[in-house]
C-alpha atoms as a PDB file:
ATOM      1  CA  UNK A   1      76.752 110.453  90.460  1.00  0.00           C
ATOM      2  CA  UNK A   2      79.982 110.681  92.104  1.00  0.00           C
ATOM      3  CA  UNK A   3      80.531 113.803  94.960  1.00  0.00           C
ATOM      4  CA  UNK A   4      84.194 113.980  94.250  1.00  0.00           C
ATOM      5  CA  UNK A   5      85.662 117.131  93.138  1.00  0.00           C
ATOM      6  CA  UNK A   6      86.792 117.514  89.570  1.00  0.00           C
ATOM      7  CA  UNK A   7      89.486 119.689  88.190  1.00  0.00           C
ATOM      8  CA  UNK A   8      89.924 121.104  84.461  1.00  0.00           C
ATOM      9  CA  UNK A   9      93.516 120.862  83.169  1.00  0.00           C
ATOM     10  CA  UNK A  10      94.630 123.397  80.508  1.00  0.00           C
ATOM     11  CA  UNK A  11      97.987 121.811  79.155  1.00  0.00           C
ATOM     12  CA  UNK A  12     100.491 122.642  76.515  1.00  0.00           C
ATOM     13  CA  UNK A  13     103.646 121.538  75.521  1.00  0.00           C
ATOM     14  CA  UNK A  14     106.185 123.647  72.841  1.00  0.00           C
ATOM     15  CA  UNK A  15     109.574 123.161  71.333  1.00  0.00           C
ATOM     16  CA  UNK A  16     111.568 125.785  70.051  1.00  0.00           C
ATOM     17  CA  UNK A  17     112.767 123.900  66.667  1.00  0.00           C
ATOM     18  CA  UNK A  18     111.375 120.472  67.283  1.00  0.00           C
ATOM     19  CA  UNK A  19     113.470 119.441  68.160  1.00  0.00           C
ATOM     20  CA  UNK A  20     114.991 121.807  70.190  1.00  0.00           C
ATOM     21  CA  UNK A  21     114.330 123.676  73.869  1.00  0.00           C
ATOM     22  CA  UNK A  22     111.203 122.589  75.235  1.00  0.00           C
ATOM     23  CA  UNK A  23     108.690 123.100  78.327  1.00  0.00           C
ATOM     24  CA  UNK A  24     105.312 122.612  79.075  1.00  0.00           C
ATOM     25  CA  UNK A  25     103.005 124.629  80.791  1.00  0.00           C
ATOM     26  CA  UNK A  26      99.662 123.224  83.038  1.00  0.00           C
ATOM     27  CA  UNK A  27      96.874 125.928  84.510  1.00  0.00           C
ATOM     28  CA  UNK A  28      94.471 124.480  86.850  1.00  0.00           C
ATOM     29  CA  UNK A  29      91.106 125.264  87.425  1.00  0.00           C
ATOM     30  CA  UNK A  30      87.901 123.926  89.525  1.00  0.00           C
ATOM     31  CA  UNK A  31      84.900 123.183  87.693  1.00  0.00           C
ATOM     32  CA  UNK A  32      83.046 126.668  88.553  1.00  0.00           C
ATOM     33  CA  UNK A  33      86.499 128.277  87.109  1.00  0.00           C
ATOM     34  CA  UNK A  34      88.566 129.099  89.919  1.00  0.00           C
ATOM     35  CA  UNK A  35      91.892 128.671  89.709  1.00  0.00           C
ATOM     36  CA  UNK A  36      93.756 125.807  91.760  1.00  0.00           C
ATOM     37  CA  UNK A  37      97.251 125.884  90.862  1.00  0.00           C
ATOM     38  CA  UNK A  38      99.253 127.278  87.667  1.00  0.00           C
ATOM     39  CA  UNK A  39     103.254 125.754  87.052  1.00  0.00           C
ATOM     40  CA  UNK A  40     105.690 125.801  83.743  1.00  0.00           C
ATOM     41  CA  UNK A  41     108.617 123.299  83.622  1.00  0.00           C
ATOM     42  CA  UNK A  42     111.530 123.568  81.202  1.00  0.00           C
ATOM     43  CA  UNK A  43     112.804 119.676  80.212  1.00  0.00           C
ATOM     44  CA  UNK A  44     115.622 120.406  77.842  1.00  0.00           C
ATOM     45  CA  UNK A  45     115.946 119.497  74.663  1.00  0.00           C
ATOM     46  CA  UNK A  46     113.222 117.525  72.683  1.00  0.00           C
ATOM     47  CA  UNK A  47     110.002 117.827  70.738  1.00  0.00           C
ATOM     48  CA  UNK A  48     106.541 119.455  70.731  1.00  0.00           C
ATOM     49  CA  UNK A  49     104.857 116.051  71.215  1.00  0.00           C
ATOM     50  CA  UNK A  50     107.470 114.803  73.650  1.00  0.00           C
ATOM     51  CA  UNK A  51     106.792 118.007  75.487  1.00  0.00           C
ATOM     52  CA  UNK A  52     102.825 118.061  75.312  1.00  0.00           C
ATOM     53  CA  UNK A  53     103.415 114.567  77.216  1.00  0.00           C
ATOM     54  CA  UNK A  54     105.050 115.916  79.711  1.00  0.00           C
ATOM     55  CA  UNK A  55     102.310 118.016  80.166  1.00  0.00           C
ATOM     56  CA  UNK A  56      99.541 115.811  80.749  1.00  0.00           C
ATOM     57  CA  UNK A  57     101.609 113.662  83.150  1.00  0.00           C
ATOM     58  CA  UNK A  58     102.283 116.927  85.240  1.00  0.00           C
ATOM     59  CA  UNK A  59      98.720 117.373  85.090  1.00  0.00           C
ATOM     60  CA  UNK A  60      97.773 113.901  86.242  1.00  0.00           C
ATOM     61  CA  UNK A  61     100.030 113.366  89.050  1.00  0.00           C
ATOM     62  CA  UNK A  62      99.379 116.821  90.639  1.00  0.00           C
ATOM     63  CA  UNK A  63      95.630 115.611  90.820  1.00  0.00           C
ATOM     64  CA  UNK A  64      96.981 112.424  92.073  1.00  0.00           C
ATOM     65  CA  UNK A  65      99.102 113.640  94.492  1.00  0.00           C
ATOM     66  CA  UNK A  66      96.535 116.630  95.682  1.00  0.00           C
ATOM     67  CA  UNK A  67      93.476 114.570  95.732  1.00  0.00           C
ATOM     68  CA  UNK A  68      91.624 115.352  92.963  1.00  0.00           C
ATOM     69  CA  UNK A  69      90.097 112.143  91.523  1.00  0.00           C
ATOM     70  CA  UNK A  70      88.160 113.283  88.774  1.00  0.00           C
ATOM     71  CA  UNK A  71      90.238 115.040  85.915  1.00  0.00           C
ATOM     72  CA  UNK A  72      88.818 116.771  82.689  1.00  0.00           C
ATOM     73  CA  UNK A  73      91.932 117.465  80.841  1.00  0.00           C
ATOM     74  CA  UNK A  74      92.027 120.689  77.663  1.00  0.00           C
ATOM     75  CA  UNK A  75      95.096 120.282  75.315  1.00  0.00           C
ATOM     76  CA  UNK A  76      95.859 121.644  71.767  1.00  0.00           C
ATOM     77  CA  UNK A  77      97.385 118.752  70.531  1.00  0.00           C
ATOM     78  CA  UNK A  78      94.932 116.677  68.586  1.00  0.00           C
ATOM     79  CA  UNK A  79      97.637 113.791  67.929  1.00  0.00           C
ATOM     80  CA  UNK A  80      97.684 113.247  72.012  1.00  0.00           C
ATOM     81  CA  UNK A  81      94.087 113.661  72.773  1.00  0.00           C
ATOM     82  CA  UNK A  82      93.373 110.946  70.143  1.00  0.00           C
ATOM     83  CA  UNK A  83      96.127 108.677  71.028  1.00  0.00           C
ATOM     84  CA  UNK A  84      95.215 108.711  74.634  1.00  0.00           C
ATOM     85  CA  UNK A  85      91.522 108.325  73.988  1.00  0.00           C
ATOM     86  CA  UNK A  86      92.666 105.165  71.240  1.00  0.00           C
ATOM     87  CA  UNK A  87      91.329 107.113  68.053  1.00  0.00           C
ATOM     88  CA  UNK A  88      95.128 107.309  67.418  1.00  0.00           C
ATOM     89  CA  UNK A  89      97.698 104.270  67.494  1.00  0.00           C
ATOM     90  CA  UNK A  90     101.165 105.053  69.228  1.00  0.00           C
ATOM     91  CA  UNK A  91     103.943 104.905  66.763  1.00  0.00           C
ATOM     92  CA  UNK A  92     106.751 106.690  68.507  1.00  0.00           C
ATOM     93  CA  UNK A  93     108.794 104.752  70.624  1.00  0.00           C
ATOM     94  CA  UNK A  94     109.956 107.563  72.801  1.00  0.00           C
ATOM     95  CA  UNK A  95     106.005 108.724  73.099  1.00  0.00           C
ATOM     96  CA  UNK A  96     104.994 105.110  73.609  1.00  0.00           C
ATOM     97  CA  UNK A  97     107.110 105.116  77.228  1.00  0.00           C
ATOM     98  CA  UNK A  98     104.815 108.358  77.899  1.00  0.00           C
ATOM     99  CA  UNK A  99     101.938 106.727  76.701  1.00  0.00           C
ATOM    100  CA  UNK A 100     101.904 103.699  78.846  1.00  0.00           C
ATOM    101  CA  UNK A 101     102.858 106.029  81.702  1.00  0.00           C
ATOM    102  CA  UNK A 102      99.750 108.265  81.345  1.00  0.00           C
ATOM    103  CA  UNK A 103      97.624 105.180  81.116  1.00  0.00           C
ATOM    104  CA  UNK A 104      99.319 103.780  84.153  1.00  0.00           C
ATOM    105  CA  UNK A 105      97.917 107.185  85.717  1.00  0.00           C
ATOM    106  CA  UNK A 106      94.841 107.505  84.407  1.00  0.00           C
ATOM    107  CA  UNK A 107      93.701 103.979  85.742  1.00  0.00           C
ATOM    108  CA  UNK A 108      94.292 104.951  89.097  1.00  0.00           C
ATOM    109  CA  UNK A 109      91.724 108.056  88.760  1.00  0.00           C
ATOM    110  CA  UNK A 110      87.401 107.803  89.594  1.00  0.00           C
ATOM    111  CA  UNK A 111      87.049 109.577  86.054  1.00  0.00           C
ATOM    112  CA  UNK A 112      89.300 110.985  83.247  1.00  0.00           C
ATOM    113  CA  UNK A 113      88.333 112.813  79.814  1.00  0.00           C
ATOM    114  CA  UNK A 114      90.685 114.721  77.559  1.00  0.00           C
ATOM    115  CA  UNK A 115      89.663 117.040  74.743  1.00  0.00           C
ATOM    116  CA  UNK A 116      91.195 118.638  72.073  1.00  0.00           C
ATOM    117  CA  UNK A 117      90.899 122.288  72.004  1.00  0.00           C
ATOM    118  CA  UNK A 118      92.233 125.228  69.866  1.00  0.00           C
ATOM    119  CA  UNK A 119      95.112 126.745  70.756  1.00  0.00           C
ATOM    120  CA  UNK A 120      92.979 130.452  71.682  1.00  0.00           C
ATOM    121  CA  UNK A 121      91.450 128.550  74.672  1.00  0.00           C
ATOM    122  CA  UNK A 122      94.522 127.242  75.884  1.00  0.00           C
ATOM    123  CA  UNK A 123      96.482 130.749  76.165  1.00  0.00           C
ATOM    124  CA  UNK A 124      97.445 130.371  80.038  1.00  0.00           C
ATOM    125  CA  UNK A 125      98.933 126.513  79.196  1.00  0.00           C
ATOM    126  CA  UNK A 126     101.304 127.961  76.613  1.00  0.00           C
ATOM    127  CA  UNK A 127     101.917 131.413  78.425  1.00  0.00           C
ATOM    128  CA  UNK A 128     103.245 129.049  81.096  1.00  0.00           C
ATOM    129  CA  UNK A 129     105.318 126.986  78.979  1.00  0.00           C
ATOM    130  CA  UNK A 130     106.991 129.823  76.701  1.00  0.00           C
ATOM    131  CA  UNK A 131     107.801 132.081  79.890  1.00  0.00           C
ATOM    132  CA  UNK A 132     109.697 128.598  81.371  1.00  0.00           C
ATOM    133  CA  UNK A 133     111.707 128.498  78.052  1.00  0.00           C
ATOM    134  CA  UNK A 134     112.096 131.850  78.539  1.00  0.00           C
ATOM    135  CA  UNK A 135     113.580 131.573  81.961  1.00  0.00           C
ATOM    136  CA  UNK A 136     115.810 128.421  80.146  1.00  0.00           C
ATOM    137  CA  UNK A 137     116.868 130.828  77.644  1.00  0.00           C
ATOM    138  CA  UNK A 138     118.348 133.545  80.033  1.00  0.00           C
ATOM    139  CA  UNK A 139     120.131 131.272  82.092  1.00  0.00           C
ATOM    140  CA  UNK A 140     117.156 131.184  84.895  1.00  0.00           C
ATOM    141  CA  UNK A 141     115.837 127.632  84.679  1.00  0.00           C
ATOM    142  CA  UNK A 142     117.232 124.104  84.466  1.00  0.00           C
ATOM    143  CA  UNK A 143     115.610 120.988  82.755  1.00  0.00           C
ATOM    144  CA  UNK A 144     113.109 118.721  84.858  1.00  0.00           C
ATOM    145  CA  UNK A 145     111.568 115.541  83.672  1.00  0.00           C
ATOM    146  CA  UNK A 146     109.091 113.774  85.128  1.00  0.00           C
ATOM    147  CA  UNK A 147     108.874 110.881  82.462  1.00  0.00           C
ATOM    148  CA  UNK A 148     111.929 108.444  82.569  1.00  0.00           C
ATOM    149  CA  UNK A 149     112.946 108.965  78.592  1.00  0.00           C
ATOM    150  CA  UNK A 150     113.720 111.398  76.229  1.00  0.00           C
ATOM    151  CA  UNK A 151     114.252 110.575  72.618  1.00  0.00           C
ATOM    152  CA  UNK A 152     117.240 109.643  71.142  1.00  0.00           C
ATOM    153  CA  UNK A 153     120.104 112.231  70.174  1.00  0.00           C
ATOM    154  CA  UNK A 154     121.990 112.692  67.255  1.00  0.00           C
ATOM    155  CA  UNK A 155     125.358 110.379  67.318  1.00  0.00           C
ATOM    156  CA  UNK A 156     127.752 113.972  67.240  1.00  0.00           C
ATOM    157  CA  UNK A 157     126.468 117.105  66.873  1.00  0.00           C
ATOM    158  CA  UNK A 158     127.799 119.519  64.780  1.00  0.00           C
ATOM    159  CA  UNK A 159     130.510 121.872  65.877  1.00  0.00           C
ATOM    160  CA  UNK A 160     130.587 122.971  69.187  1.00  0.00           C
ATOM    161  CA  UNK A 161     127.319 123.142  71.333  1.00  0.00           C
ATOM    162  CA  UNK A 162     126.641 125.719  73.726  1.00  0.00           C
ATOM    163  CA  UNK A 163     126.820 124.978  77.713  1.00  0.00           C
ATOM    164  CA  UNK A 164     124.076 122.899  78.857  1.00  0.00           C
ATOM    165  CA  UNK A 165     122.255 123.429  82.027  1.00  0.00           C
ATOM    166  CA  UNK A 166     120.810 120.205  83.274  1.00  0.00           C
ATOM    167  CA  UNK A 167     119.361 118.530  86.940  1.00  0.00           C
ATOM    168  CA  UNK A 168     121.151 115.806  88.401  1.00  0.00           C
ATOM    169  CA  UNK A 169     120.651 113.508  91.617  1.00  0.00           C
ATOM    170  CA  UNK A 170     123.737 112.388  93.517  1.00  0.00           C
ATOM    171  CA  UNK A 171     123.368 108.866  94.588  1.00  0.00           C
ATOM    172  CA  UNK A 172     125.383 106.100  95.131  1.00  0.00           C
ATOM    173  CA  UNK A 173     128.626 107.623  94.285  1.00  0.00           C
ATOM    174  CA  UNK A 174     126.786 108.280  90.515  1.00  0.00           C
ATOM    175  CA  UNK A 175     125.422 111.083  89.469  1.00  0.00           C
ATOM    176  CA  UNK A 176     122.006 110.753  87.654  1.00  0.00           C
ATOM    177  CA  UNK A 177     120.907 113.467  85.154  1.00  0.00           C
ATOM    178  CA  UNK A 178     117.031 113.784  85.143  1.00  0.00           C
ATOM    179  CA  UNK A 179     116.977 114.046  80.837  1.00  0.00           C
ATOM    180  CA  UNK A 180     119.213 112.360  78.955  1.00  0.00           C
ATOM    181  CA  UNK A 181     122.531 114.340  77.890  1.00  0.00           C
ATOM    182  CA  UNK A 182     123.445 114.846  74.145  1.00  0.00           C
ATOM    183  CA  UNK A 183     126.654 113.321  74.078  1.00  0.00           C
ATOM    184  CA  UNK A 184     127.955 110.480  72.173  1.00  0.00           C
ATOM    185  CA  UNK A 185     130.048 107.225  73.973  1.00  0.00           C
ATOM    186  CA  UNK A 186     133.365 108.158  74.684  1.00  0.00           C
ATOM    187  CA  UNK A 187     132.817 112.441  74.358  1.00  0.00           C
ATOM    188  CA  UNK A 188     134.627 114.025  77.131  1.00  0.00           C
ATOM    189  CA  UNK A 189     133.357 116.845  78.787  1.00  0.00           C
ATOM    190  CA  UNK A 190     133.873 119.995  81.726  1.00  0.00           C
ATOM    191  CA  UNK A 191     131.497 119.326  84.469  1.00  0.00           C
ATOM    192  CA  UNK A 192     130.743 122.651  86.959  1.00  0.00           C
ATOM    193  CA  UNK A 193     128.566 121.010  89.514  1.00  0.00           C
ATOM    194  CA  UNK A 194     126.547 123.843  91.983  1.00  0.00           C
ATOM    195  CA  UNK A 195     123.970 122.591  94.494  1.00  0.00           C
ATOM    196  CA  UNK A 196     120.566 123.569  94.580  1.00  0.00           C
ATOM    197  CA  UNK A 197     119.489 125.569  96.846  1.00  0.00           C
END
């Protein structure tokens, strides 16, 4: 039986129209119930399942990345617990891309379970993810992705849409946004770049 330490991972993910604004939320806790670490991101536009992705690869590359090699993972979405432990086939192409990536992850850990739970014992996972929509909402926030994708867009949306607020990297003389944008080819638009501080 392994000595390594082993974390608990309360994750949820929530869209506000699915699609619409989205953000997951991730509380961390040891295995006696202590709490480790506790972070909301908002990612922009997309869906509840998109989102709940998002999650669990938050979760899975903070243990990477902190040294936690065991990780016992709580979620309230049955369709990703059962897709990630193969009960469920991937259809999505845009969860697919997540999919693989969480496997990718999940390889490189001693031990990995995920379980579905209901959504009263996940209250601090979605307290985290509606307060980071909340922070979106009121101008506070801006989109971060960790996953390379986001599903597709509508060709033109309908009338005009409100200001975005996204994150960008500045390289090469091209400037990268870190979700994708929902424009159309050709759309013109105002850019009002301020650096992070």
């Amino acid at each position: 039986m392994s000595s390594s330490p082993e974390i608990i991972a309360h994750i949820d993910g929530g869209s506000r129209g699915n699609p619409g604004p989205a953000a997951y939320g991730v509380a961390i806790e040891t295995a006696q119930g202590e709490p480790v670490a506790a972070f909301g991101k908002f990612i922009g536009e997309t869906t509840n399942n998109f989102a709940e992705y998002q999650g669990l690869l938050a979760a899975l590359e903070y243990a990477l990345k902190h040294g936690y090699p065991r990780l016992r993972v709580l979620t309230d979405s049955q369709l990703m617990a059962r897709q990630i432990s193969g009960q469920y086939k991937v259809r999505s192409p845009d969860l697919k891309l997540l999919h693989e990536k969480a496997r990718g992850l999940i390889a490189r850990l001693e031990s990995f379970s995920i379980r579905h739970v209901y959504r009263e014992h996940n209250r601090e996972a979605d307290r985290l993810a509606n307060q980071a929509m909340d922070e979106a909402e009121h101008g506070t926030a801006v989109p971060v992705a960790p996953a390379p994708h986001a599903p597709a867009r509508p060709a033109s949306p309908p009338g005009l849409p409100k200001p975005q607020s996204i994150a960008a990297t500045f390289q090469n003389g091209v400037l990268h946004p870190h979700t994708q944008l929902p424009l159309f080819d050709g759309e013109e638009v105002e850019l009002e770049i301020r650096r992070k501080k």
